[in-house]
Protein backbone atom coordinates (compact mmCIF):
# COMPACT_ATOMS: atom_id res chain seq x y z
CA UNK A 1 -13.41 -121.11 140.70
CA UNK A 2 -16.56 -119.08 140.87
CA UNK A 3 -15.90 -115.17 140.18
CA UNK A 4 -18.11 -112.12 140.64
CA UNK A 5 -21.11 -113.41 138.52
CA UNK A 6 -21.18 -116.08 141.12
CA UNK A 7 -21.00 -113.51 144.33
CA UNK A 8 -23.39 -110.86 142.89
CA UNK A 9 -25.61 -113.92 142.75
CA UNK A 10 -25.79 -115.11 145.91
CA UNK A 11 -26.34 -111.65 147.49
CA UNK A 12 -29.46 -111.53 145.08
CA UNK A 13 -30.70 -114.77 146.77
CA UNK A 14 -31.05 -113.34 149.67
CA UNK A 15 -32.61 -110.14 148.78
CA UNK A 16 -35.06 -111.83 147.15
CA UNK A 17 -35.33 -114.32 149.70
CA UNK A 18 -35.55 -111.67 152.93
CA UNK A 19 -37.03 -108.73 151.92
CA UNK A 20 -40.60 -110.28 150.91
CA UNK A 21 -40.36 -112.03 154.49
CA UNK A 22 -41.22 -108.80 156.46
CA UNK A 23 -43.99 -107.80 157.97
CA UNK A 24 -45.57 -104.60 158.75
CA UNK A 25 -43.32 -102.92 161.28
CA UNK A 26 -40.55 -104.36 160.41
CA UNK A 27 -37.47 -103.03 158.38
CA UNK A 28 -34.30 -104.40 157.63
CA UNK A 29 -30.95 -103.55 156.44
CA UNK A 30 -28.65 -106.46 154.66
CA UNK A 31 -24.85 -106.33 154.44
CA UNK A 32 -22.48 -108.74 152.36
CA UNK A 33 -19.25 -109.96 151.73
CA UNK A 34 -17.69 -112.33 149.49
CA UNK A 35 -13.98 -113.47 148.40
CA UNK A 36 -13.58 -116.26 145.23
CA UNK A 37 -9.78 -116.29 145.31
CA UNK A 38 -6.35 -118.75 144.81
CA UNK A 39 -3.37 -118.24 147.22
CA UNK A 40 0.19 -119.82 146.69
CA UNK A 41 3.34 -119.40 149.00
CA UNK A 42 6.50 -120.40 148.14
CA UNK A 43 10.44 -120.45 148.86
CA UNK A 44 13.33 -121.68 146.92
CA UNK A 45 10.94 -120.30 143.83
CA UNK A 46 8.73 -123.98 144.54
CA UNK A 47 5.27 -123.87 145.61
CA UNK A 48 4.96 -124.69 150.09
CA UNK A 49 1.55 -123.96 149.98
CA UNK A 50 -1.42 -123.42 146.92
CA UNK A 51 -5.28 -123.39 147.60
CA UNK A 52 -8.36 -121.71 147.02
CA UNK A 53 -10.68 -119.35 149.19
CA UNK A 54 -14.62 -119.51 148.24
CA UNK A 55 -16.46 -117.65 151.29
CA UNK A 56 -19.09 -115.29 151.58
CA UNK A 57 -20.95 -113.81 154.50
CA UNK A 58 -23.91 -111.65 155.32
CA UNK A 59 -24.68 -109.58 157.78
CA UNK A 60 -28.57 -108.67 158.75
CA UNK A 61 -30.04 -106.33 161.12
CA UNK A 62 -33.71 -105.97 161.89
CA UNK A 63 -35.34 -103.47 162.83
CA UNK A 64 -38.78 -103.13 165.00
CA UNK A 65 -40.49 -101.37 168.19
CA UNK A 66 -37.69 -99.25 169.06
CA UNK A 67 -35.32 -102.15 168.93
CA UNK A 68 -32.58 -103.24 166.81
CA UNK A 69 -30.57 -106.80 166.41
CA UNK A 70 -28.02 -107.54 164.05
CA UNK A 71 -26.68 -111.11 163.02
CA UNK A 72 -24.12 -112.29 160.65
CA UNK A 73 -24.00 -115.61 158.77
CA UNK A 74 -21.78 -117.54 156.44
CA UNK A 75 -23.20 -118.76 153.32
CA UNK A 76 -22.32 -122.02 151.32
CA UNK A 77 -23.78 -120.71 147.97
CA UNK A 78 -26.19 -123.46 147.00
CA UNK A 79 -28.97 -121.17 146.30
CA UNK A 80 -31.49 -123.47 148.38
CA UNK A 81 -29.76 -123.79 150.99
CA UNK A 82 -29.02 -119.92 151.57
CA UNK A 83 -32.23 -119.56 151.29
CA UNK A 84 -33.53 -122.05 153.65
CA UNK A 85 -30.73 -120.33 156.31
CA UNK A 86 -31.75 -116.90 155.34
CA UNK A 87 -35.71 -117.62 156.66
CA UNK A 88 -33.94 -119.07 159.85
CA UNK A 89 -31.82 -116.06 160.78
CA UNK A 90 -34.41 -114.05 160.24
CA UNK A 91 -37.22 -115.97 162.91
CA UNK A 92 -34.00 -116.45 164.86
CA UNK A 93 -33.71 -112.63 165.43
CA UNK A 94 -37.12 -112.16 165.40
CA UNK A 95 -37.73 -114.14 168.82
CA UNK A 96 -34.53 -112.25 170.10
CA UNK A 97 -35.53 -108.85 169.41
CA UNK A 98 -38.25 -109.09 171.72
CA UNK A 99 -35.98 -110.03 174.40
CA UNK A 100 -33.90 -106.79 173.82
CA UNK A 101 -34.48 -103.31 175.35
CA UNK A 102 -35.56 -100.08 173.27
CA UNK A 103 -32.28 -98.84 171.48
CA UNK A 104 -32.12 -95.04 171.39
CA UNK A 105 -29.47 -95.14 168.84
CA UNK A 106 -30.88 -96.89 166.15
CA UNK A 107 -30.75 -96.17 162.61
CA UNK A 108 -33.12 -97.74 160.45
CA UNK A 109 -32.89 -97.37 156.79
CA UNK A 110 -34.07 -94.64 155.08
CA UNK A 111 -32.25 -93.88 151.68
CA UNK A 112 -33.10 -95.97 148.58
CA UNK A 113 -30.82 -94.76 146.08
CA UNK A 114 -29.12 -97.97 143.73
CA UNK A 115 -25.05 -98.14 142.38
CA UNK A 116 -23.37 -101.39 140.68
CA UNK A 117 -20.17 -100.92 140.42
CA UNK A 118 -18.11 -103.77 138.59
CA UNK A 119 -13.75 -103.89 138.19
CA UNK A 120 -13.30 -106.87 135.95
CA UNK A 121 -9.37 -108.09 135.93
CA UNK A 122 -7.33 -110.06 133.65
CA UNK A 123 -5.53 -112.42 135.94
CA UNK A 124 -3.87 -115.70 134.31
CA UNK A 125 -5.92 -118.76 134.78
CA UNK A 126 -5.28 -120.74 138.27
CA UNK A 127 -2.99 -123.82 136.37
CA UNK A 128 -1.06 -121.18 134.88
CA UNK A 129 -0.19 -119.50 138.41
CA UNK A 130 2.86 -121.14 139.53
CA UNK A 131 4.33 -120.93 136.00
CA UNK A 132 3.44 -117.44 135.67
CA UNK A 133 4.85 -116.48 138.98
CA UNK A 134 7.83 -119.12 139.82
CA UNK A 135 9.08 -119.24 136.02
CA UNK A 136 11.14 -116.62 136.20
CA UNK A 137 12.74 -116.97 139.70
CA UNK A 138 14.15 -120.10 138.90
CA UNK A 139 17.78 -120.58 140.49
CA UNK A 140 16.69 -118.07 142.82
CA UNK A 141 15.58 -118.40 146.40
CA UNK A 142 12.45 -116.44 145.87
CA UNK A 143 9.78 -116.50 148.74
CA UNK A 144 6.52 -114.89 149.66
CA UNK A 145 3.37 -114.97 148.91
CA UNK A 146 0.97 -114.52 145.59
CA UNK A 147 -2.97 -113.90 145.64
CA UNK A 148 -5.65 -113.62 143.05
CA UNK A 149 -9.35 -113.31 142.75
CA UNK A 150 -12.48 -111.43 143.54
CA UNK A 151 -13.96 -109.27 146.22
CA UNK A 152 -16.93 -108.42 146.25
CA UNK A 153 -19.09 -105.68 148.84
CA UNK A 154 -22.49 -105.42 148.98
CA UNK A 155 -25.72 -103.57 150.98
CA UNK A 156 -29.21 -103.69 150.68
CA UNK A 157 -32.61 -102.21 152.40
CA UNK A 158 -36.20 -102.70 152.71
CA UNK A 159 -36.34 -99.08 152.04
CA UNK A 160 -35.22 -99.86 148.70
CA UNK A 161 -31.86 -99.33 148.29
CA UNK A 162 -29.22 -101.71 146.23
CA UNK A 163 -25.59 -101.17 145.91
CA UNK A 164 -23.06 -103.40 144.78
CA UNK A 165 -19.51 -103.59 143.75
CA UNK A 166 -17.08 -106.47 142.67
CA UNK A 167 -13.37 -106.22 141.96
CA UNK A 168 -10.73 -108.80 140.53
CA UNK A 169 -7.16 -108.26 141.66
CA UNK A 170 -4.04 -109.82 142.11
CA UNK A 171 -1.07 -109.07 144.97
CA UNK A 172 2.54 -110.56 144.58
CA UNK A 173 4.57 -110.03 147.43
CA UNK A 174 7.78 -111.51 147.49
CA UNK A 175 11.80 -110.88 148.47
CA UNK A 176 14.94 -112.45 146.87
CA UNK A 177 17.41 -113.93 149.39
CA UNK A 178 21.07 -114.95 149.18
CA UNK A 179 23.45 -117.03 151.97
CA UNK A 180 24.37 -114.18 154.10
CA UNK A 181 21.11 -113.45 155.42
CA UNK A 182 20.11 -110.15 153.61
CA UNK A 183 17.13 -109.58 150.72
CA UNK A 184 15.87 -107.37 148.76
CA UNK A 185 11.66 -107.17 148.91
CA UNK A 186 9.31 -106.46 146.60
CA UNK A 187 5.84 -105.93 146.39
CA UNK A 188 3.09 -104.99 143.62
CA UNK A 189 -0.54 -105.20 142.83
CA UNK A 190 -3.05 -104.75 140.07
CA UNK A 191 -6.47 -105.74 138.41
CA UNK A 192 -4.15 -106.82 134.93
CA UNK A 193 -1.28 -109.30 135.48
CA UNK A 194 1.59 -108.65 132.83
CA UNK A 195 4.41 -111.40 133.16
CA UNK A 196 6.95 -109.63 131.81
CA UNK A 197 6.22 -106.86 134.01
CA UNK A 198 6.85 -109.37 136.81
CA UNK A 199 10.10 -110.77 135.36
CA UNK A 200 11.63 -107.29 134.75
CA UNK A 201 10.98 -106.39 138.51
CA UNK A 202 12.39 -109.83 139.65
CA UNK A 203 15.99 -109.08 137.29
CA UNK A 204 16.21 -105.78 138.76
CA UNK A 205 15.83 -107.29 141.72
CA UNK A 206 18.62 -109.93 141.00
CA UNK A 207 21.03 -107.43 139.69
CA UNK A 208 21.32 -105.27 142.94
CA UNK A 209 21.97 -108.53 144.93
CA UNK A 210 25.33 -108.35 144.40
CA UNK A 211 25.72 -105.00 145.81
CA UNK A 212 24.21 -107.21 149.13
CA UNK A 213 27.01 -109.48 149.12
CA UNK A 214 29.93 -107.74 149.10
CA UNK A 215 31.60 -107.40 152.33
CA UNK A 216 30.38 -105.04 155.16
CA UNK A 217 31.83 -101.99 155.93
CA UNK A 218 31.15 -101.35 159.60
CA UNK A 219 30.76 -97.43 160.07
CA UNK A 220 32.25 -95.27 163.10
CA UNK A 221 29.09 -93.29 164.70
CA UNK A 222 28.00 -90.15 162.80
CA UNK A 223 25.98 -88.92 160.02
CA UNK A 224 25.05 -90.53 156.48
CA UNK A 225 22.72 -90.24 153.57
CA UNK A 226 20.99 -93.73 152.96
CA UNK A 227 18.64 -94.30 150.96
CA UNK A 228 15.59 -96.68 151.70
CA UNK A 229 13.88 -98.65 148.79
CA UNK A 230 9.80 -97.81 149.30
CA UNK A 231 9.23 -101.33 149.68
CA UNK A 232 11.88 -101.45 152.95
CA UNK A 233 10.26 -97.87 153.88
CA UNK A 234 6.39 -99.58 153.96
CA UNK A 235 8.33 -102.33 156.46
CA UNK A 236 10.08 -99.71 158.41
CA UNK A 237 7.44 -97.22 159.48
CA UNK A 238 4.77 -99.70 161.47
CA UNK A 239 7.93 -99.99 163.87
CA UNK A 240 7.94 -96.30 165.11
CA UNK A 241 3.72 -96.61 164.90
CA UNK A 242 0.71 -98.40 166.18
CA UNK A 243 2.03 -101.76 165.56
CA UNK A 244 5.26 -100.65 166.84
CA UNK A 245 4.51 -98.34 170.19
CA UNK A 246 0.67 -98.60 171.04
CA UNK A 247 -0.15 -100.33 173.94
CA UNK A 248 -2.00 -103.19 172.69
CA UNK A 249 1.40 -104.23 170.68
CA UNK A 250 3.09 -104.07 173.96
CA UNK A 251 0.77 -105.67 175.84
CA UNK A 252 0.52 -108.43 172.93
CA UNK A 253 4.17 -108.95 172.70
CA UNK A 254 4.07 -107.64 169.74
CA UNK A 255 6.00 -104.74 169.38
CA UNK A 256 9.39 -104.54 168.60
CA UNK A 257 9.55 -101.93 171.60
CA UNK A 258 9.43 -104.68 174.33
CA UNK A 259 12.66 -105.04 175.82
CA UNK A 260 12.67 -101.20 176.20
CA UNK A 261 9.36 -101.40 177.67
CA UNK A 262 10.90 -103.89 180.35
CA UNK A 263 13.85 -102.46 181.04
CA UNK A 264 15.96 -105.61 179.45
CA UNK A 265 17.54 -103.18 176.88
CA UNK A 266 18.50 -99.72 176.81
């Protein structure tokens, strides 16, 4: 899989293949985006799903006469053919900008100042994923979802300036489950991946499960202490905010508020 050598260099094709394109009067502003990452979901501690995400995007806006036009673009990353796309946006916009009225608000750019910024990782190679990760669930019904890769941001202007930076992470987010329904979640993230780190989390895990299956006690209405794992506490508080009681959720069906909202429940 390609990593951030590979993303840095794509957003340097089409610096180099933009910026010498414009003509007096014109100015431009470049903004990019690029992923170079493997996925895996799983259940039962087996792999459901495993792939890879290459993508990368760009986003241009041109600048001339009072007007403004911005266009984004995905990119394949065969250097010719970028480039080749690159000269088309930018005729493309060219014939719509003169279409377009004057924009007041317009800000073309004006600073120049340069930053590379670069967060190498040490993630275990993509064959060595599912080992890695499922290896020490095994006998356990373990699901959710693991992620690793780079991500990359970048920006660029005719007025000189340059500023790049490139991260490679990882994200394993996973519960444990047993027969009667309940599970304990867990979720962590880094730049270095340390498997016994991972194990240790998933036997703690296993050793409070049997605290889940004993046999409910069903409480008479009062008050109690509980305590609330921050894992269960990061699931709990989007219920009682926007993606629990804003509009949009409602309106969405979304929201765990709706049979308030409509009067089915009380």
């Amino acid at each position: 899989m390609n990593g951030l050598g590979d993303l840095e260099n794509r957003f340097d094709t089409l610096t180099k293949a933009l910026f010498p394109e414009l003509v007096s009067g014109e100015e431009l502003s470049l903004g990019f985006m690029g992923e170079a990452s493997t996925f895996m979901r799983f259940n039962g501690a087996k792999v459901r799903q495993i792939g890879e995400v290459d993508l990368a995007y760009a986003v241009l806006r041109l600048f001339r006469d009072g007007r403004s036009l911005e266009v984004s673009f995905n990119l394949s990353g065969e250097a010719g053919a970028d480039r080749d796309l690159a000269a088309r946006v930018l005729s493309r916009a060219r014939e719509e900008l003169g279409l377009l009225p004057p924009d007041p608000y317009r800000l073309p750019p004006k600073a120049a100042g340069k930053s590379r910024e670069i967060h190498p990782g040490s993630l275990p190679a993509s064959s060595q994923v599912v080992a890695e990760v499922l290896g020490p669930a095994k006998g356990l019904d373990f699901v959710g979802l693991y992620s690793q890769g780079s991500l990359a941001r970048g920006s660029a202007s005719s007025a000189g300036a340059r500023h790049w930076f490139g991260t490679e992470n990882f994200c394993a987010d996973w519960s444990l489950w047993i027969p009667n329904g309940r599970a304990i979640k867990a979720c962590h993230a880094g730049q270095a991946w340390d498997g016994a780190v991972h194990t240790r989390r998933i036997e703690e895990a296993r050793a409070r499960l049997e605290a889940l299956g004993r046999p409910e006690k069903l409480l008479s209405p009062g008050d109690y202490r509980a305590y609330i794992c921050p894992e269960a506490l990061a699931e709990i508080l989007p219920f009682f905010s926007w993606r629990g009681l804003s509009e949009q959720s409602l309106q969405e069906g979304q929201s765990a508020w709706l049979a308030l909202r409509e009067g089915r429940k009380t």
